[in-house]
PDB file of N, CA and C in Angstrom:
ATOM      1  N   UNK A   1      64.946  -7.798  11.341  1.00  0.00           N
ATOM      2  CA  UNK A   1      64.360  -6.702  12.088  1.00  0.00           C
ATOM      3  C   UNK A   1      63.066  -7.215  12.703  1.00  0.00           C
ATOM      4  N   UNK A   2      63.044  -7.005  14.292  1.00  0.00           N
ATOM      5  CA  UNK A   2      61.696  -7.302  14.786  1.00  0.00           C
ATOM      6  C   UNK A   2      60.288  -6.326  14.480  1.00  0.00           C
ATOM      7  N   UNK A   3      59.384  -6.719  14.307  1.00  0.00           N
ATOM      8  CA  UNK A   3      58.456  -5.917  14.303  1.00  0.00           C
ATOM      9  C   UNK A   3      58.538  -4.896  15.078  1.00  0.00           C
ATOM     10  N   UNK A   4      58.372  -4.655  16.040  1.00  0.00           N
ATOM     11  CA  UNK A   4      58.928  -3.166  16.952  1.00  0.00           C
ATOM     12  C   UNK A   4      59.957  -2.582  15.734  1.00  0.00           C
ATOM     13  N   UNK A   5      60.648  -2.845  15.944  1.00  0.00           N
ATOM     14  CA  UNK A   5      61.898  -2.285  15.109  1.00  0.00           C
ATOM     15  C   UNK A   5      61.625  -1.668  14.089  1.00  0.00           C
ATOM     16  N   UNK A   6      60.747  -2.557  13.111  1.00  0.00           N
ATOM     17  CA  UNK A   6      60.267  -2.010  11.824  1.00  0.00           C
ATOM     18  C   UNK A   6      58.510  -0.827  12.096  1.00  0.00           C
ATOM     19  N   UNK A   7      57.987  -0.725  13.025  1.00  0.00           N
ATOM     20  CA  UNK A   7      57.012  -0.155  13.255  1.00  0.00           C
ATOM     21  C   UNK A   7      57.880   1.654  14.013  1.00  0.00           C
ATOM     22  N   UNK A   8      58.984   1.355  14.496  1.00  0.00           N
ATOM     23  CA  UNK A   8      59.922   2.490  14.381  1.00  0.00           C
ATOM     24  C   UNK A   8      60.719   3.314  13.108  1.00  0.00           C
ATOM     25  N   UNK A   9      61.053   2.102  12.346  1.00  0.00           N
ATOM     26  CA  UNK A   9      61.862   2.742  11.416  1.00  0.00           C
ATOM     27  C   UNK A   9      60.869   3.205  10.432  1.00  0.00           C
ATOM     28  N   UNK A  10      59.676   2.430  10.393  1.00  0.00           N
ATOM     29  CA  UNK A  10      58.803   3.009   9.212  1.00  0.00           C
ATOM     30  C   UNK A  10      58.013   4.397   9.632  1.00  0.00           C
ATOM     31  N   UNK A  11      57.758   4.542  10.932  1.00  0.00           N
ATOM     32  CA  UNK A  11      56.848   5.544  11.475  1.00  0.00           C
ATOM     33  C   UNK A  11      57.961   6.644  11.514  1.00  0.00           C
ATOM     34  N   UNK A  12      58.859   6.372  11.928  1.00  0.00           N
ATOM     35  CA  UNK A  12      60.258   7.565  12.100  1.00  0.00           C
ATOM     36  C   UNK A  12      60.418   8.210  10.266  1.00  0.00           C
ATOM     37  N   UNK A  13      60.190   7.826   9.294  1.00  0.00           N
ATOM     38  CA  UNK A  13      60.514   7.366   7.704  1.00  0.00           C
ATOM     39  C   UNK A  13      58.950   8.307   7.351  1.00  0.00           C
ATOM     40  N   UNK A  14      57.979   7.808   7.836  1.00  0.00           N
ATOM     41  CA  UNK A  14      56.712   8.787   7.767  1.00  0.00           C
ATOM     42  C   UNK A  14      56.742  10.124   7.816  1.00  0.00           C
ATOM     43  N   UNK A  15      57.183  10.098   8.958  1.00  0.00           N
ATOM     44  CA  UNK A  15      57.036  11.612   9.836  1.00  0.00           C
ATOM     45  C   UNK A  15      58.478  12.237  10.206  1.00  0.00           C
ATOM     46  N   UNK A  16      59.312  12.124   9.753  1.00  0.00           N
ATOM     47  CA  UNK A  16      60.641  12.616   9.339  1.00  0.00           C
ATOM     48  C   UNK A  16      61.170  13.128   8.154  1.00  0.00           C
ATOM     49  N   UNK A  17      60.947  14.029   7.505  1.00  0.00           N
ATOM     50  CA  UNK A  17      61.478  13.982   5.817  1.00  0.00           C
ATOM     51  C   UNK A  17      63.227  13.934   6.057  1.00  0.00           C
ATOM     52  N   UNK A  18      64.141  13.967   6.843  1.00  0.00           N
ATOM     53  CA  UNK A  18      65.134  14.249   6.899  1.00  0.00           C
ATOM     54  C   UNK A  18      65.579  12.847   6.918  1.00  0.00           C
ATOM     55  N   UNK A  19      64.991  12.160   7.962  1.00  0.00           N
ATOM     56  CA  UNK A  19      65.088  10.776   8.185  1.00  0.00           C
ATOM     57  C   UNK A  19      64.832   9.871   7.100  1.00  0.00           C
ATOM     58  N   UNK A  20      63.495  10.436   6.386  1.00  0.00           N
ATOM     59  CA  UNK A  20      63.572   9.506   5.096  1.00  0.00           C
ATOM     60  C   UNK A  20      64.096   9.652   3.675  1.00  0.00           C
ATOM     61  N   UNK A  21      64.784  10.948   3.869  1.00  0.00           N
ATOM     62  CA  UNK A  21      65.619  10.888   3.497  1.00  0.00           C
ATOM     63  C   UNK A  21      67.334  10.431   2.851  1.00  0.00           C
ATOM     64  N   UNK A  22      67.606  10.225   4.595  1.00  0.00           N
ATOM     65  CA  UNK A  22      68.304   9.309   4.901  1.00  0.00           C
ATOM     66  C   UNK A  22      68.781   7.919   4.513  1.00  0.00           C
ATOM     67  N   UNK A  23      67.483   7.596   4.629  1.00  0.00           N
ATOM     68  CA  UNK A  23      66.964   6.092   4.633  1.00  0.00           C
ATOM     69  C   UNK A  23      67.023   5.612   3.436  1.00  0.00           C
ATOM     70  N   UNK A  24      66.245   6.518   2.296  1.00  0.00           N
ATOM     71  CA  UNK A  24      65.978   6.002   1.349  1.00  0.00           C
ATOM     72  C   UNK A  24      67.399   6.085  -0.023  1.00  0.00           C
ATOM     73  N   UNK A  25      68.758   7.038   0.857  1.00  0.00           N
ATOM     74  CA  UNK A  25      70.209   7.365   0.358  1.00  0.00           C
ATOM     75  C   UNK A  25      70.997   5.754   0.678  1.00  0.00           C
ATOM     76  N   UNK A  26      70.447   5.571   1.911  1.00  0.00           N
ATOM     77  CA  UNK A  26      72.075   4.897   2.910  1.00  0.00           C
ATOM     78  C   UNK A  26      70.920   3.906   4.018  1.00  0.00           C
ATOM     79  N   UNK A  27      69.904   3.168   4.000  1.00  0.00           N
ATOM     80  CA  UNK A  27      69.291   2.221   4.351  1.00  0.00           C
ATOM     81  C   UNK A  27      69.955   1.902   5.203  1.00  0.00           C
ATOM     82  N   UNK A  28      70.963   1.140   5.214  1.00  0.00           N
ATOM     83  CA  UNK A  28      71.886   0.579   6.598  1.00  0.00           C
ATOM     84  C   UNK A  28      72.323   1.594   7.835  1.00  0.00           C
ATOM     85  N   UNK A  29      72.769   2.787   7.286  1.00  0.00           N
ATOM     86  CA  UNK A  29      73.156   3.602   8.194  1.00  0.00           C
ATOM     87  C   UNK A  29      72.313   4.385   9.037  1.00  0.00           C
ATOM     88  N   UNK A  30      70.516   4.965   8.078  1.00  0.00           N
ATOM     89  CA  UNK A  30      69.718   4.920   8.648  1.00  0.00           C
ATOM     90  C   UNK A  30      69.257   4.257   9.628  1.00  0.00           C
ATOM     91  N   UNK A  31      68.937   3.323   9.490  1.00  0.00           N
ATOM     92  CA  UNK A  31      68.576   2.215  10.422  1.00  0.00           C
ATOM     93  C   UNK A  31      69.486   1.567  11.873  1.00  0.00           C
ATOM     94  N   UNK A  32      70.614   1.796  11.465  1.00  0.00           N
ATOM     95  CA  UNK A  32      71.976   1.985  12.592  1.00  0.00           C
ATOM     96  C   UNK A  32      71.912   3.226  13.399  1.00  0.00           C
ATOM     97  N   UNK A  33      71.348   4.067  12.674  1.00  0.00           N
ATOM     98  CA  UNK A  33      71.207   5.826  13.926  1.00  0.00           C
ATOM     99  C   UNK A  33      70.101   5.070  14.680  1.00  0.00           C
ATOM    100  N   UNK A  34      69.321   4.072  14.335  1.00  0.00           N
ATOM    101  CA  UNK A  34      68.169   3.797  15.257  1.00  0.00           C
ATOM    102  C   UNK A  34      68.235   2.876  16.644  1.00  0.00           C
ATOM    103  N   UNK A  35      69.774   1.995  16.284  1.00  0.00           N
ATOM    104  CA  UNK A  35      70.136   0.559  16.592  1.00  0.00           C
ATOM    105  C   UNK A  35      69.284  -0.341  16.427  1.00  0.00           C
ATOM    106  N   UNK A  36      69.007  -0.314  14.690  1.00  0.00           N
ATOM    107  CA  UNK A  36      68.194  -1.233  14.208  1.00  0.00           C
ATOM    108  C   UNK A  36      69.186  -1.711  13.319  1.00  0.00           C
ATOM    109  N   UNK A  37      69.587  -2.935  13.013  1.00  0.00           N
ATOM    110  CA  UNK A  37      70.555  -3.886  11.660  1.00  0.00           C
ATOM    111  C   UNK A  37      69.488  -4.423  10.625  1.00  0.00           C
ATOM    112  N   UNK A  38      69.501  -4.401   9.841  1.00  0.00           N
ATOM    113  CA  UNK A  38      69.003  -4.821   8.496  1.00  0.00           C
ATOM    114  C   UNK A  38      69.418  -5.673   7.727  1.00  0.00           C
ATOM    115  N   UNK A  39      68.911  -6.941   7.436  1.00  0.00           N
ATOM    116  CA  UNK A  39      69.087  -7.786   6.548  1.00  0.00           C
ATOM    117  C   UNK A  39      69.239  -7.524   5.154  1.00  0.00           C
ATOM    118  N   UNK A  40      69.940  -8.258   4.277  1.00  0.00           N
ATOM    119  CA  UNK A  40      70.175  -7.888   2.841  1.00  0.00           C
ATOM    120  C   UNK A  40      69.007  -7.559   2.445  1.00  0.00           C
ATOM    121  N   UNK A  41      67.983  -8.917   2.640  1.00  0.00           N
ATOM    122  CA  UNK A  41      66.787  -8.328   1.886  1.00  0.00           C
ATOM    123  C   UNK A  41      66.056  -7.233   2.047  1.00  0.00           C
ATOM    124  N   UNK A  42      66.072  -6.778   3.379  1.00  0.00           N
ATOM    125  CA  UNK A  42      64.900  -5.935   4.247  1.00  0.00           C
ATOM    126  C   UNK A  42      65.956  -4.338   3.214  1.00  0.00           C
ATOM    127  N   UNK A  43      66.913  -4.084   3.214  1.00  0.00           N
ATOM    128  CA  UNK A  43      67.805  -3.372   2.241  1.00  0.00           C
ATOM    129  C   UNK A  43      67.679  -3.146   0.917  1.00  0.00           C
ATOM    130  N   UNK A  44      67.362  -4.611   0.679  1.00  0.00           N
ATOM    131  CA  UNK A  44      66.944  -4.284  -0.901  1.00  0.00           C
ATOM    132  C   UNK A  44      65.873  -4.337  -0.869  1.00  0.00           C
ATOM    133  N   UNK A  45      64.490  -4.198  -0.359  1.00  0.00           N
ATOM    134  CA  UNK A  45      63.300  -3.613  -0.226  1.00  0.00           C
ATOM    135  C   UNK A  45      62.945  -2.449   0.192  1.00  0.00           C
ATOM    136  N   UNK A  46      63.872  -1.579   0.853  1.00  0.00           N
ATOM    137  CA  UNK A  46      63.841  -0.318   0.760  1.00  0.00           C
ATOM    138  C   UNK A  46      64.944   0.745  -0.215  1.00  0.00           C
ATOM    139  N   UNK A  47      65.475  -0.162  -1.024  1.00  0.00           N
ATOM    140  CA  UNK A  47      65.935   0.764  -2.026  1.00  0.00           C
ATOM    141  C   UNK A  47      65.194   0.497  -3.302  1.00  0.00           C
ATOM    142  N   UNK A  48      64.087  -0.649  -2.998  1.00  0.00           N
ATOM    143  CA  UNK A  48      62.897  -0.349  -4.176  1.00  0.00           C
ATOM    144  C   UNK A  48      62.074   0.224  -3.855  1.00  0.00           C
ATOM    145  N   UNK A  49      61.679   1.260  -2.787  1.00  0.00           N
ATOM    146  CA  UNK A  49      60.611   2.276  -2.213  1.00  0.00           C
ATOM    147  C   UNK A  49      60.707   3.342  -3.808  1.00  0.00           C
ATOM    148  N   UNK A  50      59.439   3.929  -3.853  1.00  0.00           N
ATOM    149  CA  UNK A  50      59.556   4.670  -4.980  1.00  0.00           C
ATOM    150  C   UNK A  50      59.496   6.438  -3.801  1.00  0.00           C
ATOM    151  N   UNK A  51      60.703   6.671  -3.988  1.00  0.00           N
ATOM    152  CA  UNK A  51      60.808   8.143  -3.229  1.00  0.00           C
ATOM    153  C   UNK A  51      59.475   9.014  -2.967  1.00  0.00           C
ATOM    154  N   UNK A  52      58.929   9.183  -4.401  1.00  0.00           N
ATOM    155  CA  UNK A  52      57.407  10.245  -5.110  1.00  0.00           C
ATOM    156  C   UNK A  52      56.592   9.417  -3.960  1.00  0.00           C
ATOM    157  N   UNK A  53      56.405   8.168  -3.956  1.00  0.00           N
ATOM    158  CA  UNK A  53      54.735   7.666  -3.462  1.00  0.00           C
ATOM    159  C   UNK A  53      55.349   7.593  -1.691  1.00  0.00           C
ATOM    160  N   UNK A  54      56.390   7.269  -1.428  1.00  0.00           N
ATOM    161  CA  UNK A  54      56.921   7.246   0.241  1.00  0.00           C
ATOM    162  C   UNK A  54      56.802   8.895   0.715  1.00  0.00           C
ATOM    163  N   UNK A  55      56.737   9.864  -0.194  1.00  0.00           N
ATOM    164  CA  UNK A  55      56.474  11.107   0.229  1.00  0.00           C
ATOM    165  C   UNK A  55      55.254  11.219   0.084  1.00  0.00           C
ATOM    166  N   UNK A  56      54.593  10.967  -0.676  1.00  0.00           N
ATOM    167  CA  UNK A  56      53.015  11.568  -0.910  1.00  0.00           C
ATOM    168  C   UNK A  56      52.326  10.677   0.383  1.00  0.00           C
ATOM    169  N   UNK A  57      52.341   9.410   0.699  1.00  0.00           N
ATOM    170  CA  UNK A  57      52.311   8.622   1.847  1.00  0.00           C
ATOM    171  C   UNK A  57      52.514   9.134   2.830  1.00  0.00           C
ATOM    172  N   UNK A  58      53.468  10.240   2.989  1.00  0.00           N
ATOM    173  CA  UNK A  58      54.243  10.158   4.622  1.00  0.00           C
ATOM    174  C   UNK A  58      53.280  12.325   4.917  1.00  0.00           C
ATOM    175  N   UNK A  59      52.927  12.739   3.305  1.00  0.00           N
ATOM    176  CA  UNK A  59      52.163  13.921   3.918  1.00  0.00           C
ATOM    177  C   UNK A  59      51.172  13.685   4.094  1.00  0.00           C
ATOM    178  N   UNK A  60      50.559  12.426   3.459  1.00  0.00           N
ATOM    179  CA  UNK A  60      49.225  11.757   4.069  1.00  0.00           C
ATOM    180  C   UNK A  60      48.737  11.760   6.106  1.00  0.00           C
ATOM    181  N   UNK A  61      49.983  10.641   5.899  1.00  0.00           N
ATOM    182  CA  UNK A  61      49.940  10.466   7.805  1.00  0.00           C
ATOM    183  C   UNK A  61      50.394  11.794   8.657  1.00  0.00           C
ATOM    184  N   UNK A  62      51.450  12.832   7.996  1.00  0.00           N
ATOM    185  CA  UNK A  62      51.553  13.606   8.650  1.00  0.00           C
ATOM    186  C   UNK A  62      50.102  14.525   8.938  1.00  0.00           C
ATOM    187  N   UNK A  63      49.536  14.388   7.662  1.00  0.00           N
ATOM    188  CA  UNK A  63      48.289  15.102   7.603  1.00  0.00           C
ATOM    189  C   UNK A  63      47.531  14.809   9.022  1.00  0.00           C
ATOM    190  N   UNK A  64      47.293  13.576   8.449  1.00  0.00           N
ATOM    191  CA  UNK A  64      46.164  12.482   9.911  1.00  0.00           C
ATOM    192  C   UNK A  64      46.823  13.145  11.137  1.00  0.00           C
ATOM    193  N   UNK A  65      48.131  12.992  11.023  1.00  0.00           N
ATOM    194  CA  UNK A  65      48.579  13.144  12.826  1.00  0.00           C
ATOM    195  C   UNK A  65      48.495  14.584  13.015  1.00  0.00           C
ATOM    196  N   UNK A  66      48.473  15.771  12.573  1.00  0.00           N
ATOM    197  CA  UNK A  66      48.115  16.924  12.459  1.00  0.00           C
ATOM    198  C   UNK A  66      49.612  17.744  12.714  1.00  0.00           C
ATOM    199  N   UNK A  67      50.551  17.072  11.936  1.00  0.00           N
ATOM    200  CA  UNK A  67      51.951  18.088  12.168  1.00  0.00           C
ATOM    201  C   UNK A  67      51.896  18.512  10.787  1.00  0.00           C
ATOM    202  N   UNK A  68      50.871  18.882   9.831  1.00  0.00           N
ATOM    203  CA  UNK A  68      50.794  20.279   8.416  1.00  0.00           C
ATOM    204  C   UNK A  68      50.037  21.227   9.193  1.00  0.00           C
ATOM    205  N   UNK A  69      49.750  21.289  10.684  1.00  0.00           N
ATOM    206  CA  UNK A  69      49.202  22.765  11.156  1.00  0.00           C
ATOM    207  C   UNK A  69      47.853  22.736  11.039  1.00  0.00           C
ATOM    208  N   UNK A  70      47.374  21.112  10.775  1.00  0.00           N
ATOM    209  CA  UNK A  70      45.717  21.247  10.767  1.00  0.00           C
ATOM    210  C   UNK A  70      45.629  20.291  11.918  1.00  0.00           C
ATOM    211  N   UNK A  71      44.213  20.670  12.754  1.00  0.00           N
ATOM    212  CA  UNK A  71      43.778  19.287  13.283  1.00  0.00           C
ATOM    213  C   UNK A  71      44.067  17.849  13.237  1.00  0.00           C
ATOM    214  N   UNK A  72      44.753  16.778  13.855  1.00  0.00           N
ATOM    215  CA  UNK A  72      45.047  15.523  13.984  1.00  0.00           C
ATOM    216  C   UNK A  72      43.633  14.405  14.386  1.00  0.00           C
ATOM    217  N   UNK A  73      43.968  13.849  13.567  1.00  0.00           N
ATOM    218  CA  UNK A  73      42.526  12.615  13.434  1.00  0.00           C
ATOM    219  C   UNK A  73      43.147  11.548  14.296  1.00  0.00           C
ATOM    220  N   UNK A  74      44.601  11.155  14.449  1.00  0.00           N
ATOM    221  CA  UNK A  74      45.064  10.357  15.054  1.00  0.00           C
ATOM    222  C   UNK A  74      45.493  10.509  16.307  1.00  0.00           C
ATOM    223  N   UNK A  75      45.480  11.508  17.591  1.00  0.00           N
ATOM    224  CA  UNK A  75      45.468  11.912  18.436  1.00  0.00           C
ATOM    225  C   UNK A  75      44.453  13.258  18.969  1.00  0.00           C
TER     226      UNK A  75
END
């Protein structure tokens, strides 16, 4: 995965709960809705994501970007 690629799938994985959802079920197929392919390893590094801290993480940035309905620090 090129950097682009991975600066999509991770930001899409942030700010998607459905998506990271997804992702964190079925990694390959996720990443295929994107037309992104994934290497074994890059696969087995996201099925060692710990679900709890990739969510508490992703209401973090949602926070920053202001989609919880508060002010955005990042736009």
């Amino acid at each position: 995965m090129t950097d682009s690629e991975r600066a999509r799938l991770v930001g899409r994985a942030l700010l998607d709960d459905e998506f990271r959802s997804r992702l964190l079920a079925d990694p390959e197929q996720a990443a295929r809705s994107l037309r992104i392919t994934l290497l074994p390893r890059e696969v087995a590094g996201i099925k060692r994501l710990d679900p709890q801290t990739l969510a508490e993480v992703s209401g973090q940035v949602q926070q920053m970007a202001g989609r919880d309905g508060h002010p955005g620090v990042l736009w």
